[in-house]
Protein backbone atom coordinates (compact mmCIF):
# COMPACT_ATOMS: atom_id res chain seq x y z
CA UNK A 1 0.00 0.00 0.00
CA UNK A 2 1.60 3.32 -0.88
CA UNK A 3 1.52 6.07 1.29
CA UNK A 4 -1.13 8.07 -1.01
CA UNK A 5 -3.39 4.54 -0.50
CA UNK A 6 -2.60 4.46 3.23
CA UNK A 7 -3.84 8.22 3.82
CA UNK A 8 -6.93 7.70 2.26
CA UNK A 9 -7.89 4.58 3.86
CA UNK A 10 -7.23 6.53 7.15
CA UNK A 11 -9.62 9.01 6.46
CA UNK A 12 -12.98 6.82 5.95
CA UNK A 13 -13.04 6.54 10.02
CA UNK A 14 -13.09 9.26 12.68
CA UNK A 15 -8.81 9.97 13.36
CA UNK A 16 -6.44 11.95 14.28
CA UNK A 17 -2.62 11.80 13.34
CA UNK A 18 0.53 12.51 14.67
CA UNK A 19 0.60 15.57 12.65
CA UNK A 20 -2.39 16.92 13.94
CA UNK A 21 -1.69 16.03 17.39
CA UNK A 22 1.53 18.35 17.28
CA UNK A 23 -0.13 21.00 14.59
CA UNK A 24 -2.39 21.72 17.61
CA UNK A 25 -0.04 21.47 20.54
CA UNK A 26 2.52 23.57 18.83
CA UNK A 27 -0.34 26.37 17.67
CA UNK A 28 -4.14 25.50 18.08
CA UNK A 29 -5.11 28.77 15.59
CA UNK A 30 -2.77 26.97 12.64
CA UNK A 31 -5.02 23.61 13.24
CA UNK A 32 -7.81 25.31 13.14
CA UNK A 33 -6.25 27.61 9.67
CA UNK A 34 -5.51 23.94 8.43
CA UNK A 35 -7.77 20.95 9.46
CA UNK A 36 -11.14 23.00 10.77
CA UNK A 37 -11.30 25.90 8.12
CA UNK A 38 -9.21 23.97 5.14
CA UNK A 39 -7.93 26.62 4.55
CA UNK A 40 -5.15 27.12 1.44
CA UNK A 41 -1.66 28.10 2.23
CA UNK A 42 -0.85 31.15 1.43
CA UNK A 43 2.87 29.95 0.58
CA UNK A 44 4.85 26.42 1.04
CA UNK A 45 8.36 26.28 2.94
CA UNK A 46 11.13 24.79 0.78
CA UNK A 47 11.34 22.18 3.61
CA UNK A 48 8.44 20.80 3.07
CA UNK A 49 8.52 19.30 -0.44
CA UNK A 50 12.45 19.30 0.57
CA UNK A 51 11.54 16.81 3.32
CA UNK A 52 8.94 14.27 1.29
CA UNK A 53 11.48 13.64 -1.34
CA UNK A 54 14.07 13.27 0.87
CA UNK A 55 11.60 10.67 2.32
CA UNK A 56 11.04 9.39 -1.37
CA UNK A 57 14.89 8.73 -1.72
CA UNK A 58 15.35 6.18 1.21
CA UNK A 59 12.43 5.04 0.99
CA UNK A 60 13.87 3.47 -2.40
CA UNK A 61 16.75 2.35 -1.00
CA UNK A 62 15.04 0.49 1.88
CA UNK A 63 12.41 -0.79 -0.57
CA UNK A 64 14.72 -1.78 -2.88
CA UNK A 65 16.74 -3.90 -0.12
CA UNK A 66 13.18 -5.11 1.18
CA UNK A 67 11.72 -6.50 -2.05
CA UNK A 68 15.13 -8.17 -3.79
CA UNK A 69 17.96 -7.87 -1.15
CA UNK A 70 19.68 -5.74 -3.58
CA UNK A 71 21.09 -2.25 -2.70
CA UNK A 72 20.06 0.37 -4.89
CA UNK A 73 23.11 2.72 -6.60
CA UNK A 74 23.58 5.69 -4.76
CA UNK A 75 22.90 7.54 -8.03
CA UNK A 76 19.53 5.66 -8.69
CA UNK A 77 18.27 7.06 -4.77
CA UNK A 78 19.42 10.30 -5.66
CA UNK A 79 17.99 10.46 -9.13
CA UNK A 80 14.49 9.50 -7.42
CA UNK A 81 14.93 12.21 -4.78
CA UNK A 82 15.41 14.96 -7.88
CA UNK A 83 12.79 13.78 -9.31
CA UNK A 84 10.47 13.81 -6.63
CA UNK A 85 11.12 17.24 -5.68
CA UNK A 86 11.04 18.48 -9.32
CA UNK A 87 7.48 17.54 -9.85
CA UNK A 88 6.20 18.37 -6.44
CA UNK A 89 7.65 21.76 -7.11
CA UNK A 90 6.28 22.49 -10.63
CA UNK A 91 2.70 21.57 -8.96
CA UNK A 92 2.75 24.00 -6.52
CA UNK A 93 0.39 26.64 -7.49
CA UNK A 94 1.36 29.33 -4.36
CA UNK A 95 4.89 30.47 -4.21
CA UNK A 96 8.06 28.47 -2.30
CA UNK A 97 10.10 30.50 0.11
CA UNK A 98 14.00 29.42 0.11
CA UNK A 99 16.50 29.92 2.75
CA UNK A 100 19.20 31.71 2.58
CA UNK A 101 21.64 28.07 2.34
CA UNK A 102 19.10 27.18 -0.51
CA UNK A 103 18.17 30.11 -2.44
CA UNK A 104 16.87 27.61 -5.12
CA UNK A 105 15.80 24.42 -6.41
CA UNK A 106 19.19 23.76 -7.55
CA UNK A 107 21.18 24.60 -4.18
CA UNK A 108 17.82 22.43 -3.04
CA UNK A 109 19.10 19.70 -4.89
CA UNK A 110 22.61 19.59 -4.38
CA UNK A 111 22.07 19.62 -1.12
CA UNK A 112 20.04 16.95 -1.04
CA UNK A 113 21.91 14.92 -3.15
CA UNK A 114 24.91 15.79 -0.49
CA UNK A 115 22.70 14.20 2.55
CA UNK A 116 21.59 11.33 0.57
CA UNK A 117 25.29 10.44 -0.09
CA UNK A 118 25.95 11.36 3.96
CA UNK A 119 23.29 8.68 4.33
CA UNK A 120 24.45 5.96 1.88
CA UNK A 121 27.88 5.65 3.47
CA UNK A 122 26.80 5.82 7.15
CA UNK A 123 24.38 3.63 7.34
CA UNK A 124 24.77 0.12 8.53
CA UNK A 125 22.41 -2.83 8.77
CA UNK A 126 24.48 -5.26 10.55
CA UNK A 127 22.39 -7.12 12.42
CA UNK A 128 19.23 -5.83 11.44
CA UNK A 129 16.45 -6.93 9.02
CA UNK A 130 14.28 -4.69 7.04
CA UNK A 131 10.62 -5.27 8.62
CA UNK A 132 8.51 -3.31 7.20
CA UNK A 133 8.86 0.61 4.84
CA UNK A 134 6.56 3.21 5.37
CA UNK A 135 4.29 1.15 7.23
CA UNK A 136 0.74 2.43 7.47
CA UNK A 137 -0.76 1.64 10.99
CA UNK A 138 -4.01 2.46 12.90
CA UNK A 139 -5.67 2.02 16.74
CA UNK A 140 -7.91 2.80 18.59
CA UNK A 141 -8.06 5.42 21.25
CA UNK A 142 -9.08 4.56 24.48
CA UNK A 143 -10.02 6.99 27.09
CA UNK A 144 -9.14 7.29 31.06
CA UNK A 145 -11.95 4.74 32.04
CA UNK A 146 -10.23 2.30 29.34
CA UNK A 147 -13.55 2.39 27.25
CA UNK A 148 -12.80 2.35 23.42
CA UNK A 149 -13.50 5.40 21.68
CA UNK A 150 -14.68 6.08 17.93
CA UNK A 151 -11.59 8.00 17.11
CA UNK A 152 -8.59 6.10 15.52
CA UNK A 153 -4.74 6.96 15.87
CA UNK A 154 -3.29 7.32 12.57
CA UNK A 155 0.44 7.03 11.31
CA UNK A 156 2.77 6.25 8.50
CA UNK A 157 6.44 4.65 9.97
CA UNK A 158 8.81 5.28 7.81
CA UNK A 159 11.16 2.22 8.50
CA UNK A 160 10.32 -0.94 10.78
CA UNK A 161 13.89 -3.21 11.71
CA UNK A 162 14.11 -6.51 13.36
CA UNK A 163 17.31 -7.33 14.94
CA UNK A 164 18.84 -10.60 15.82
CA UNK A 165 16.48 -11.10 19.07
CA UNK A 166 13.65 -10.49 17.02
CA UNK A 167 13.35 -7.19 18.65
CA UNK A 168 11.44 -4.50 16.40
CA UNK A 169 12.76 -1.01 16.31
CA UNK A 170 10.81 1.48 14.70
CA UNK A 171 13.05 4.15 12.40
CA UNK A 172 11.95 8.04 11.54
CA UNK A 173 14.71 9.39 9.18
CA UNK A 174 15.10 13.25 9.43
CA UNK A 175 17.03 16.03 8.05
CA UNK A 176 18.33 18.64 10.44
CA UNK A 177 20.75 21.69 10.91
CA UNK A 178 21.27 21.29 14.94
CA UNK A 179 22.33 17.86 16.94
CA UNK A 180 19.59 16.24 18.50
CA UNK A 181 19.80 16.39 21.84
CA UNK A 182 19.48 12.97 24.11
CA UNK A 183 16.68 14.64 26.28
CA UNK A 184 15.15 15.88 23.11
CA UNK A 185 14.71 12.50 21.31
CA UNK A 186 13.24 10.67 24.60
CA UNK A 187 10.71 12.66 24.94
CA UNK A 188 9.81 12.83 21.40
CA UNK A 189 6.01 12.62 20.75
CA UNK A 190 6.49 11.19 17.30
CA UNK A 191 8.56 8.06 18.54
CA UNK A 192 5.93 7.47 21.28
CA UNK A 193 3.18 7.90 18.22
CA UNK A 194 5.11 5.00 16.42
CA UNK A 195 5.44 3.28 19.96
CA UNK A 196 1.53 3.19 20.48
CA UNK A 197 0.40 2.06 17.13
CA UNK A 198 3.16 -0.54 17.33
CA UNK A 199 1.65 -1.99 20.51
CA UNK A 200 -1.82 -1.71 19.63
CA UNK A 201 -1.21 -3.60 16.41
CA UNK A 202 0.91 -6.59 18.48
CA UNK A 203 4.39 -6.14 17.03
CA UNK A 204 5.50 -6.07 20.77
CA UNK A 205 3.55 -7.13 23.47
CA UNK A 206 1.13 -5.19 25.15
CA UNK A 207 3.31 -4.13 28.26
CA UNK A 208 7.04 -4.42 26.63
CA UNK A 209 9.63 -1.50 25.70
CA UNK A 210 9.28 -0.25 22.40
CA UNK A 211 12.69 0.89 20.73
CA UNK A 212 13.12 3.41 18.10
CA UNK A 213 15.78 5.52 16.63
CA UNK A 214 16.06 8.43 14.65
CA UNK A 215 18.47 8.37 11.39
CA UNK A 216 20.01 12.19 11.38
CA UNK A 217 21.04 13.70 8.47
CA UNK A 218 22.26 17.24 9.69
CA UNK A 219 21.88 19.91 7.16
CA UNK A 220 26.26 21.30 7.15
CA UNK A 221 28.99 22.06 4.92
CA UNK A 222 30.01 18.67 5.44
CA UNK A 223 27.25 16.67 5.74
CA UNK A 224 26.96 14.51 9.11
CA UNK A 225 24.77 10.87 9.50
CA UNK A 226 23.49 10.46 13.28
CA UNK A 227 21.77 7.93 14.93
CA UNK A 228 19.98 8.13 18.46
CA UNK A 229 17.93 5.61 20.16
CA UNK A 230 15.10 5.38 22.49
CA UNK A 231 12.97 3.70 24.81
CA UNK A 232 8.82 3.80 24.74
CA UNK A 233 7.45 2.05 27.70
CA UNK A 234 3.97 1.00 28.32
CA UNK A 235 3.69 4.34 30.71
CA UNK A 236 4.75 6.65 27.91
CA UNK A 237 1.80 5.15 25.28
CA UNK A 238 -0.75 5.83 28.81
CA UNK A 239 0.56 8.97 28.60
CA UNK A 240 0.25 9.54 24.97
CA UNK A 241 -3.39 7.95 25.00
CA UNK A 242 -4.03 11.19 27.85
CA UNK A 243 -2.64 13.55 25.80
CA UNK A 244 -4.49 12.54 22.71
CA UNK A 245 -7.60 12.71 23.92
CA UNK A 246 -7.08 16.50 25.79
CA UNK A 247 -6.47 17.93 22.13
CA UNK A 248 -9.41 15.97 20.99
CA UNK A 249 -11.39 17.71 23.98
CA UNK A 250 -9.36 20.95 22.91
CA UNK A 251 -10.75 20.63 19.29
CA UNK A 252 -14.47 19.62 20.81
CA UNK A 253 -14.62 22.97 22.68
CA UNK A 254 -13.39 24.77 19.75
CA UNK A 255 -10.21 26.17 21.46
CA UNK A 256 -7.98 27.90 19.28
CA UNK A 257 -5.47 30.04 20.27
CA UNK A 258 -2.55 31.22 18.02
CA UNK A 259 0.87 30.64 19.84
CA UNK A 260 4.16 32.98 18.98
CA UNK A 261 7.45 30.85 18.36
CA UNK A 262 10.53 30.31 16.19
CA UNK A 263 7.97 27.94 14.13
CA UNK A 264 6.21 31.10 12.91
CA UNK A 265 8.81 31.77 10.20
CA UNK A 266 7.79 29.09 8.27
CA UNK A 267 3.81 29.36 8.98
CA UNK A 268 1.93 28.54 5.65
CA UNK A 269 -0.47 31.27 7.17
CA UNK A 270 1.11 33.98 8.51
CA UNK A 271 -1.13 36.90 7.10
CA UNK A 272 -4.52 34.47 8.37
CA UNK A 273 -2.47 34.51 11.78
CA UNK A 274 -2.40 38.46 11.66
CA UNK A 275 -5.81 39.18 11.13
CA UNK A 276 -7.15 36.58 13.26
């Protein structure tokens, strides 16, 4: 199932995503802008389509490895990448703001290209055997009285590993500028996302550890490849259900409320924002 098929089946029930879950958490007005009112951006961050064909580009390579056992070229995942990005962008009907590093799509690419190669050569699957790529999951939410609810968790994980114990480990690949801090990837709310929909859907059991990792590609003039792993436990899914269902309550009572950060540079609707 592709990720285009996986989306769609996810919305003919009642859910909520990961995506929305943070959209609101990080600025309740921008959910509303984006899930309540629909509304269109008014303009699309490079990072964005940057990001999904970055996505597009490993995903090929752990595909490729998946289906046949054979490792793509490095030149085959970065000619899917350009590709990728070059028809997302000549879609895009509203204009793409660059950064400074990228002023264009071909700085875009050659960048990309640069972090794709940064990937090829640091990665290693010693040990490890490729589960499952871009694996579409749902649940079911429960609430505090551990009654089922009609809402549905949604997400799409990128990579799914088993290692030699048969342990699953659940992979989101990102791109970066800054290091990820140790603090910053345990309490990730993305990993603990993956973590719950894992458990629900019995690749671990019910009460056991969950373990994830996130593949870093940092965004410098020499490209770096991280790798930093975690630990869900059965508490931090509880935890996850709770906080789940307050933004669904949130969303119920029609609580908006716009929230200033560094996030607001790349709003997709900043002049919606000012006149709210």
């Amino acid at each position: 199932m592709s990720r285009k098929e996986a989306i769609a089946e996810f919305q003919s029930e009642l859910h909520i995503s990961y995506s929305q879950i943070f959209t609101y958490l990080t600025c309740s007005l921008k959910y509303k802008f984006q899930y309540v009112e629909l509304r269109s951006p008014e303009h699309v961050p490079i990072a964005l389509p940057f990001g999904s064909s970055i996505h597009s580009g490993i995903e090929r390579f752990y595909r490729g490895l998946k289906d046949n056992g054979v490792i793509a070229p490095l030149e085959t995942i970065q000619k899917v990448f350009e590709n990728h990005l070059d028809a997302d962008l000549k879609q895009r009907k509203i204009p793409v703001l660059y950064k400074k590093e990228t002023p264009d799509q071909k700085a875009v690419i050659q960048m990309g290209k640069s972090l794709l190669k940064t990937f090829y050569e640091g990665i290693d699957l010693t040990g490890f055997e490729v589960e499952a790529v871009e694996l579409p999951l749902t649940a079911r939410l429960f609430d505090e009285n551990g009654q089922p609810m009609d809402m549905l968790v949604t997400g799409i994980i990128d990579l799914l590993l088993k290692d030699a114990k048969g342990y699953v480990i659940a992979v989101d690949n990102k791109t970066a500028k800054q290091p990820y801090a140790q603090e910053t990837v345990d309490q990730d709310l993305q990993l603990t996302s993956y973590a719950y929909l894992l458990a629900a859907n019995k690749y671990v059991f019910p009460t056991a550890d969950v373990y994830c990792r996130f593949d870093v590609m940092r965004k410098l003039k020499e490209p770096k490849f991280e790798q930093h792993y975690t630990i869900r436990t059965a508490a931090h899914r509880r935890k996850f259900a709770k906080l789940a269902n307050a933004v669904l309550a949130g969303i119920d009572a029609r609580i908006f409320i716009p929230c200033k950060s560094w996030m607001c540079a790349d709003c997709q609707y900043t002049s919606a924002c000012q006149d709210w």
